[in-house]
N, C-alpha and C. Protein backbone atom coordinates (compact mmCIF):
# COMPACT_ATOMS: atom_id res chain seq x y z
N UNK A 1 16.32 8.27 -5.66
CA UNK A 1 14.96 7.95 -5.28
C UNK A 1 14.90 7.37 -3.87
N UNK A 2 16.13 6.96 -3.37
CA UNK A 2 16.07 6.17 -2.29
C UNK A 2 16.44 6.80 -1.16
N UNK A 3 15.96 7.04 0.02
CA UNK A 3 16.13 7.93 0.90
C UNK A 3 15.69 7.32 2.27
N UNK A 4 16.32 7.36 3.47
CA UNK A 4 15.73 6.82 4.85
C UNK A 4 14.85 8.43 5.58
N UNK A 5 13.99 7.99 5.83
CA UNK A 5 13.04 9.23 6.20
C UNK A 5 12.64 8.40 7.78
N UNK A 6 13.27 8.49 8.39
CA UNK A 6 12.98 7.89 9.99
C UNK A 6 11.55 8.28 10.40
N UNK A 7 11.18 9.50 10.60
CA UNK A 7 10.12 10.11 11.12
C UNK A 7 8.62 8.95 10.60
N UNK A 8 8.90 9.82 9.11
CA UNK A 8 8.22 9.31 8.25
C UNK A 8 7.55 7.83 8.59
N UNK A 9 8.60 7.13 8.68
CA UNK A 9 8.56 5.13 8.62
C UNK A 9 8.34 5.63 10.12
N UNK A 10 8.26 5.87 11.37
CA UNK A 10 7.61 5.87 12.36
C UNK A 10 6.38 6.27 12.49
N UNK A 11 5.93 7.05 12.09
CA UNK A 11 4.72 7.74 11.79
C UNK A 11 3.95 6.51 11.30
N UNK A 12 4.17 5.64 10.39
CA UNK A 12 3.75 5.24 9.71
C UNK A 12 3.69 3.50 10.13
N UNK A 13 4.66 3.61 10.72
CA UNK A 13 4.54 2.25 11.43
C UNK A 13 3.84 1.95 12.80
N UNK A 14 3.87 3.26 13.12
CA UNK A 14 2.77 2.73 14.21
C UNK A 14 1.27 2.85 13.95
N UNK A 15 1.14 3.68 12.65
CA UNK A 15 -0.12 3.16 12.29
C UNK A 15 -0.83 1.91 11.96
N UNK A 16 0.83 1.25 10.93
CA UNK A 16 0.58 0.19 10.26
C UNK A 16 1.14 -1.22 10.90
N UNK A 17 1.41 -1.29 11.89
CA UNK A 17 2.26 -2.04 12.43
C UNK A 17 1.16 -3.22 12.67
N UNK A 18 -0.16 -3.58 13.23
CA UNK A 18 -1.00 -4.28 13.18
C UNK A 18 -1.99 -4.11 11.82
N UNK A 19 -2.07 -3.05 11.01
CA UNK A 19 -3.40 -2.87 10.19
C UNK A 19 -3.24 -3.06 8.93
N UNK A 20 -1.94 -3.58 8.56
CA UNK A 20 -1.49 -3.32 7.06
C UNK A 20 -2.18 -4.34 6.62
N UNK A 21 -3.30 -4.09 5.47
CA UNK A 21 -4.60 -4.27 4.14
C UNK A 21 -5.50 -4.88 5.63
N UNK A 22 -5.58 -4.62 6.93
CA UNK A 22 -6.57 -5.13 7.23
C UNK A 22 -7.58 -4.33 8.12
N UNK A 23 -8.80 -4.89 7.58
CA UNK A 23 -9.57 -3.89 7.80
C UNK A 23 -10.56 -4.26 9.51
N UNK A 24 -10.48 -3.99 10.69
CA UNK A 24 -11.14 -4.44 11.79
C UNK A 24 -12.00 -4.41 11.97
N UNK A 25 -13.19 -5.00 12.65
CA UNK A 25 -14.55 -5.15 12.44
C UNK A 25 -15.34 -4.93 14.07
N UNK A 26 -15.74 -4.47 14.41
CA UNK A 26 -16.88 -4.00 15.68
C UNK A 26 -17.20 -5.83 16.39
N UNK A 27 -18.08 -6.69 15.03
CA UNK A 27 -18.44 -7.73 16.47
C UNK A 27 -18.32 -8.51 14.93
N UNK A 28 -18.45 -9.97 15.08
CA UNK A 28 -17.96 -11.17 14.56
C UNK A 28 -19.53 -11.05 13.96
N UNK A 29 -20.58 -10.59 14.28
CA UNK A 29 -21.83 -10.87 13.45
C UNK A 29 -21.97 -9.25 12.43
N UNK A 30 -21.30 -8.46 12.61
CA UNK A 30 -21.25 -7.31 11.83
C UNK A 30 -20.21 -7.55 10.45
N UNK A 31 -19.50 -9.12 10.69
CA UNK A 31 -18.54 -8.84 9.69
C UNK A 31 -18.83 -8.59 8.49
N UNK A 32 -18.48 -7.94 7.52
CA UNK A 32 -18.93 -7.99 6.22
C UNK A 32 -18.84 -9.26 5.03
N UNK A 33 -19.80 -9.26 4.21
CA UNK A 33 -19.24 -10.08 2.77
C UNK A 33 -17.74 -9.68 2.74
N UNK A 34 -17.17 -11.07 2.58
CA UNK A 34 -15.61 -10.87 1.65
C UNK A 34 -15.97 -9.82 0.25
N UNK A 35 -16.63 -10.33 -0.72
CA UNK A 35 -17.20 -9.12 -1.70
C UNK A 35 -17.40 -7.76 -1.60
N UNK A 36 -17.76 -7.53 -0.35
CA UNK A 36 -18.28 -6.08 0.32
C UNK A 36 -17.04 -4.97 0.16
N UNK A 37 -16.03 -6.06 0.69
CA UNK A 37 -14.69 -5.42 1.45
C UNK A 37 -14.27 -5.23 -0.05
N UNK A 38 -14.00 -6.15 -0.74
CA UNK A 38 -13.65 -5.76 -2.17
C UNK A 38 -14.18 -4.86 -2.92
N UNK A 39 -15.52 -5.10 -2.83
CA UNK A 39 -16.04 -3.79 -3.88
C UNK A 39 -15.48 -2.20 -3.05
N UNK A 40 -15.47 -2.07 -1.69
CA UNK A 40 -14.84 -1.14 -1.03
C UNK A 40 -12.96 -0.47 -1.14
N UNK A 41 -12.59 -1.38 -0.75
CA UNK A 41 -11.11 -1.03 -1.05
C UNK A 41 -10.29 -1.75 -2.99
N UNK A 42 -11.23 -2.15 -3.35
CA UNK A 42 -10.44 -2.44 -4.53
C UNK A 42 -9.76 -1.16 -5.39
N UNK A 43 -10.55 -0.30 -5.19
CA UNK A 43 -10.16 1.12 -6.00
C UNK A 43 -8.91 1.80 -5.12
N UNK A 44 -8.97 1.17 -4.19
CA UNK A 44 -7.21 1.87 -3.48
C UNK A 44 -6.44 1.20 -3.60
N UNK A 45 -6.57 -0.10 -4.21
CA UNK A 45 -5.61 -0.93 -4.33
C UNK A 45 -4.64 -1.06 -5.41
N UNK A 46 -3.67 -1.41 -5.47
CA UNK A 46 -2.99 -0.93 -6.64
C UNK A 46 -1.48 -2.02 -7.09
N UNK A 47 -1.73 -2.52 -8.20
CA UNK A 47 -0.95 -3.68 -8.98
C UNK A 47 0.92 -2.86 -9.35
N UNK A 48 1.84 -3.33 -7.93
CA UNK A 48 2.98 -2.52 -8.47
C UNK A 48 3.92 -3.29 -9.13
N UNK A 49 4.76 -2.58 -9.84
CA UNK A 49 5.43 -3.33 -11.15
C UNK A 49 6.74 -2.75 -10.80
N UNK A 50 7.72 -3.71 -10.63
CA UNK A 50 9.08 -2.39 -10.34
C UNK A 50 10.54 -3.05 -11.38
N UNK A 51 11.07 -2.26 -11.64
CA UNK A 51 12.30 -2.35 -12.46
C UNK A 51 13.75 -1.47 -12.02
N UNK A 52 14.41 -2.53 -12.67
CA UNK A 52 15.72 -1.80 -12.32
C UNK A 52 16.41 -0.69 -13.47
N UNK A 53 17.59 -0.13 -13.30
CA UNK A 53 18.15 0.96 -14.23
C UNK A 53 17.41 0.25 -15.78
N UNK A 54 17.95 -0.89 -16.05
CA UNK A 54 18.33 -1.26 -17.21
C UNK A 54 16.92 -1.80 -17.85
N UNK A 55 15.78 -1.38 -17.30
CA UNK A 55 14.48 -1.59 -16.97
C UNK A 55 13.82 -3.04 -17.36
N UNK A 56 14.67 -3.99 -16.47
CA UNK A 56 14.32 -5.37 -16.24
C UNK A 56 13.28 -5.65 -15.13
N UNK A 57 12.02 -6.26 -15.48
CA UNK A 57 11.21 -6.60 -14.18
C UNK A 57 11.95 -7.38 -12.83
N UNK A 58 12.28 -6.34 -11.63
CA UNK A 58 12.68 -6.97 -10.63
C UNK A 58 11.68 -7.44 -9.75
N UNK A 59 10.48 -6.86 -9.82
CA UNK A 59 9.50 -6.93 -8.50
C UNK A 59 8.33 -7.07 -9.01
N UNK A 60 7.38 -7.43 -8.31
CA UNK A 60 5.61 -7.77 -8.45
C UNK A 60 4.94 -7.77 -7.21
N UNK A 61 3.89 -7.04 -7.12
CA UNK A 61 3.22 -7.53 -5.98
C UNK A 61 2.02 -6.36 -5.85
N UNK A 62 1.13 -5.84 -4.63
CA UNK A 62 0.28 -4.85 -4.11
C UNK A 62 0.68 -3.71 -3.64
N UNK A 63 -0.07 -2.31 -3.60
CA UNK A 63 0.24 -1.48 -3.02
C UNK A 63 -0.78 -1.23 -2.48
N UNK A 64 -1.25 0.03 -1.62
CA UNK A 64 -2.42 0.43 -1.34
C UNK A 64 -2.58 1.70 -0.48
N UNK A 65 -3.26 2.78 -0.98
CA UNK A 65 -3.42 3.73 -0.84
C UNK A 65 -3.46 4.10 0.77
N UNK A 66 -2.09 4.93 1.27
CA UNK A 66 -3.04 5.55 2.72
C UNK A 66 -2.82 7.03 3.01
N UNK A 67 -2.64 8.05 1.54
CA UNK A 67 -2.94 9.45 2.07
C UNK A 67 -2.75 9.07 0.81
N UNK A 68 -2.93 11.07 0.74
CA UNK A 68 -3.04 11.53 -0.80
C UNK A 68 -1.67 11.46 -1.57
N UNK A 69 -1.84 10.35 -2.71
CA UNK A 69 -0.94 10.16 -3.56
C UNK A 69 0.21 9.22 -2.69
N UNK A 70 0.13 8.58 -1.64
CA UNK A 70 1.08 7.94 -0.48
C UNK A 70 0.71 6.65 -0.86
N UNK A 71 1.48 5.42 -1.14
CA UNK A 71 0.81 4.24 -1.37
C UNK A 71 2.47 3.40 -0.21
N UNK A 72 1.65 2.44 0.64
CA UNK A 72 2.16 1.88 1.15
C UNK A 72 2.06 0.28 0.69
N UNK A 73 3.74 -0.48 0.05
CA UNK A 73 3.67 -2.30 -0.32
C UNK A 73 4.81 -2.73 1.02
N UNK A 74 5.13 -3.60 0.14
CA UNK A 74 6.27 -4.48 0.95
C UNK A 74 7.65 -3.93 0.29
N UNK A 75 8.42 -4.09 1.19
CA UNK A 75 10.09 -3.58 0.72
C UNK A 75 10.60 -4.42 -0.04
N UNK A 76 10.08 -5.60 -0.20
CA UNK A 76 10.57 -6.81 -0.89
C UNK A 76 10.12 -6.43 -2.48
N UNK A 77 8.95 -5.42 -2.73
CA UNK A 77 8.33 -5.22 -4.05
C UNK A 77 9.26 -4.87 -4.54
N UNK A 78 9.93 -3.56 -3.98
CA UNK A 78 10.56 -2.20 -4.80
C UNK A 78 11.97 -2.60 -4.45
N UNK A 79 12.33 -3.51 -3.41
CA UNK A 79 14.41 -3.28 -3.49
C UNK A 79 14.87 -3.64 -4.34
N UNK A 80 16.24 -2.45 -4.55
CA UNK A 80 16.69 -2.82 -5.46
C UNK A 80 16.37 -1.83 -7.26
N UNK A 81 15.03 -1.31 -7.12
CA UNK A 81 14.08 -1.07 -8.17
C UNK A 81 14.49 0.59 -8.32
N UNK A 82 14.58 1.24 -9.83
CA UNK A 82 15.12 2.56 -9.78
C UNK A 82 13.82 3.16 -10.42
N UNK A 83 12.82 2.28 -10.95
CA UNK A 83 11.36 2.39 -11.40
C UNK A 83 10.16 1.67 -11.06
N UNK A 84 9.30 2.53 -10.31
CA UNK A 84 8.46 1.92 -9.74
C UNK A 84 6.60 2.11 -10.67
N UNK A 85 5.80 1.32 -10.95
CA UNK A 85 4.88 1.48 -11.76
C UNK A 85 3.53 1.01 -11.03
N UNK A 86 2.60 1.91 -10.59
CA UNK A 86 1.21 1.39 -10.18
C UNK A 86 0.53 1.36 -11.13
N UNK A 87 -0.61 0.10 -11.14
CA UNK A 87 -1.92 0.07 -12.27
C UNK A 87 -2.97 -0.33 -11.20
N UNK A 88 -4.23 0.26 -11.91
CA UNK A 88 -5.06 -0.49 -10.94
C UNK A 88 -5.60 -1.90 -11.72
N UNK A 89 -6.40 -2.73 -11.20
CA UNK A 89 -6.91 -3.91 -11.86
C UNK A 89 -8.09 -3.16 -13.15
N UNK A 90 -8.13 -4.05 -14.60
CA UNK A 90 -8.88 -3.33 -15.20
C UNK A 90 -9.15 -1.69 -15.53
N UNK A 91 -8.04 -1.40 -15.28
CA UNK A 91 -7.62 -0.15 -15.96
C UNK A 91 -6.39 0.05 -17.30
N UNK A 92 -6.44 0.98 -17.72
CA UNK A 92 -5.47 1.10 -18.89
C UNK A 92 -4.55 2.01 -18.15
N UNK A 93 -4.75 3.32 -17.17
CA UNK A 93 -3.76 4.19 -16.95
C UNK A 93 -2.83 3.01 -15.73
N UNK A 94 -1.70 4.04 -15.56
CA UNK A 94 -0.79 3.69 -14.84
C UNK A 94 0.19 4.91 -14.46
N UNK A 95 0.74 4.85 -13.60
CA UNK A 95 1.58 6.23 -12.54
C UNK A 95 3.04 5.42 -12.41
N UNK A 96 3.72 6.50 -12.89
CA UNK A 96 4.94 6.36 -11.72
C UNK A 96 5.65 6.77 -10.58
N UNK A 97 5.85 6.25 -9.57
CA UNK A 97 6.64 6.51 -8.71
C UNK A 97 7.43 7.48 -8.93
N UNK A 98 7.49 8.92 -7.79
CA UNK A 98 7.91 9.92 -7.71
C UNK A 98 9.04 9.71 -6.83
N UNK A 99 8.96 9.06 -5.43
CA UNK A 99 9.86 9.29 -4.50
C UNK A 99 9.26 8.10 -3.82
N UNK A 100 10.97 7.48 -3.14
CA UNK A 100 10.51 6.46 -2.29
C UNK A 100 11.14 7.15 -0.51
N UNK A 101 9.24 7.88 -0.22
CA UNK A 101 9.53 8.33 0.97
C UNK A 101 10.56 7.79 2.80
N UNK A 102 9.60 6.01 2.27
CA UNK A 102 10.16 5.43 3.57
C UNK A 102 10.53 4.04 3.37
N UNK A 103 11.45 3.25 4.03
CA UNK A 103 11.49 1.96 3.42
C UNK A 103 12.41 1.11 4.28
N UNK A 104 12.03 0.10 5.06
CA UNK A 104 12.36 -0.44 6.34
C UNK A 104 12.43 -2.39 5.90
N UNK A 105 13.27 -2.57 5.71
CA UNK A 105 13.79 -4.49 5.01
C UNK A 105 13.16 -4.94 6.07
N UNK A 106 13.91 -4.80 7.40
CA UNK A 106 13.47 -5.27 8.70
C UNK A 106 11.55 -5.69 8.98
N UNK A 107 10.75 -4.56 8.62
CA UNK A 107 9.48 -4.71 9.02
C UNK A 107 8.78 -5.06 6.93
N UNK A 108 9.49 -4.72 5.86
CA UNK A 108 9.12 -5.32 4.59
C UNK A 108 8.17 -4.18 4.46
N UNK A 109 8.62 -2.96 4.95
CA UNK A 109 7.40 -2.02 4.67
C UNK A 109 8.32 -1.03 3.83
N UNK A 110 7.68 -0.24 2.48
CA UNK A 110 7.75 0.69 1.72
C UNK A 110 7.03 2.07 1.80
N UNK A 111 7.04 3.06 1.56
CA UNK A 111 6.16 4.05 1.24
C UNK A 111 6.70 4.74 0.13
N UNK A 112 5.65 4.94 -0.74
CA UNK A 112 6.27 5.55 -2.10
C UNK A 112 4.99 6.55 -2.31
N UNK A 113 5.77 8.00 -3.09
CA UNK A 113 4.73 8.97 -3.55
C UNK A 113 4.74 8.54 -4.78
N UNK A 114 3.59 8.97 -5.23
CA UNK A 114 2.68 8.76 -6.78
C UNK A 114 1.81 10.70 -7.00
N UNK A 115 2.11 11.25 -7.00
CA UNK A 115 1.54 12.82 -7.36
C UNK A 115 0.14 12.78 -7.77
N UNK A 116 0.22 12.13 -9.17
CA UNK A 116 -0.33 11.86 -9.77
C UNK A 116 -1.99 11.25 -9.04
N UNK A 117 -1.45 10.43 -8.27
CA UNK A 117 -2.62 9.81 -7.99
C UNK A 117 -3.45 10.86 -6.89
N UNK A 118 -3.38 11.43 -6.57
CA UNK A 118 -4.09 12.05 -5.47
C UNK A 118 -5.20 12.46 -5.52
N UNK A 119 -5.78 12.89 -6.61
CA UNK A 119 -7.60 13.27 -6.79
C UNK A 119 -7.96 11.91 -7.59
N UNK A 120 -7.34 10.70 -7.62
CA UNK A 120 -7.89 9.44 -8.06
C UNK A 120 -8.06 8.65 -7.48
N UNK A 121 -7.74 8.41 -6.01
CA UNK A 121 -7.74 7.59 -4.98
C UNK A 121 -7.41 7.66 -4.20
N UNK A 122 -8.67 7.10 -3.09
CA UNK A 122 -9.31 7.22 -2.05
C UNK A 122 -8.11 6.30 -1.17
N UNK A 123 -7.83 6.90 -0.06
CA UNK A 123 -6.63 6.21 1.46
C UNK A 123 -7.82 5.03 1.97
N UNK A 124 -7.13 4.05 2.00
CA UNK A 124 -7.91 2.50 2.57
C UNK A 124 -8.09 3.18 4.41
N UNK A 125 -9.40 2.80 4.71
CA UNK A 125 -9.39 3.63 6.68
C UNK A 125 -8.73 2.47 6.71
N UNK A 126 -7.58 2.83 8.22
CA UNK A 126 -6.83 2.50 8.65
C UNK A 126 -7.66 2.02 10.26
N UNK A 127 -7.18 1.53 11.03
CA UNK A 127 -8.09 1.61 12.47
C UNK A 127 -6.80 0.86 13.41
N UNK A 128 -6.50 0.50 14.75
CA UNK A 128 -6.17 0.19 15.18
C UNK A 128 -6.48 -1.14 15.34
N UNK A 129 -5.90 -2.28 15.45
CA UNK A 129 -6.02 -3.41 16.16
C UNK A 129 -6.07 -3.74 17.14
N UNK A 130 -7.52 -4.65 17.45
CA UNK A 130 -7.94 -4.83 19.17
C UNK A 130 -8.18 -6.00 19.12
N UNK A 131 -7.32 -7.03 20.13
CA UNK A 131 -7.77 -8.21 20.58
C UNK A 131 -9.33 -8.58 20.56
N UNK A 132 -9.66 -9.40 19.86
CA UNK A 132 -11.38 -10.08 19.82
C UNK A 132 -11.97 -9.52 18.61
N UNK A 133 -11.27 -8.78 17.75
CA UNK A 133 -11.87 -7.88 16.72
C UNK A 133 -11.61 -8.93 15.76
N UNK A 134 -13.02 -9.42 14.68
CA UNK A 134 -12.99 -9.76 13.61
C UNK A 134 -11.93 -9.35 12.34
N UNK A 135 -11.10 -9.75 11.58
CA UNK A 135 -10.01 -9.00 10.78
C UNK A 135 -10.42 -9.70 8.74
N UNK A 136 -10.24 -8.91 7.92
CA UNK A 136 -10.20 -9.12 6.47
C UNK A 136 -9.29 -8.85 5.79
N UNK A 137 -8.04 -9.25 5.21
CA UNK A 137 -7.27 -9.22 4.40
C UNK A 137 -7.67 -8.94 3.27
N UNK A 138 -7.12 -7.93 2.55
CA UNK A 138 -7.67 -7.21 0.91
C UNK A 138 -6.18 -7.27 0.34
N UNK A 139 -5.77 -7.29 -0.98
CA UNK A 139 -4.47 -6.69 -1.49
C UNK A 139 -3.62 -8.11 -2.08
């Protein structure tokens, strides 16, 4: 399951390298309700559960959707982990982890495919980070 995909974790880190769960805002009076942002990205968000061979809970923490079936957490969730499990909040289903595309200790960033999920949830917009820009943490 475990694989170094360089490209991949570049691609992906320079997207995420300032934006990871945060969402940037135009002007400090446009910011949204904290609620807003939630009722918005809560459905990409995703409760991961990870285990090892012997399927002991090693890990806990967030994931969150940024392409189809692509969910990006922290490396700290899944190391180590030979089973990886998304739920969303208040749901009964749950997915497992197909492939762990990218995965970097150094920056605590993961990328894992989920198949499954792809006509169920929506990629969190991503945007660049700009000095003076209002910021919201979700996840």
């Amino acid at each position: 399951m475990i694989k170094n995909n360089l490209s991949a974790l570049l691609s992906v880190h320079i997207l995420l390298l300032d934006v990871l769960i945060i969402a940037p805002f135009e002007a400090v009076c446009a910011f949204p309700e904290p609620y807003e942002v939630a009722i918005k990205l809560t459905p990409s968000v995703f409760l991961l559960v990870s285990a090892n061979k012997n399927k002991d809970l090693i890990g806990l923490g967030t994931g969150f959707v940024i392409g189809k079936g692509v969910v990006a957490t922290n490396a700290h969730v899944i190391a180590g982990a030979s089973y990886v499990v998304a739920k969303r909040a208040n749901a009964d289903d749950y997915y497992v982890a197909e492939d762990l595309m990218a995965y970097n200790k150094q920056l605590d960033l993961a990328i894992l495919s989920f198949s499954a999920l792809s006509p169920r949830a929506d990629a969190v917009p991503l945007r660049d980070a700009q000095s003076g820009r209002g910021r919201l943490c979700h996840g």
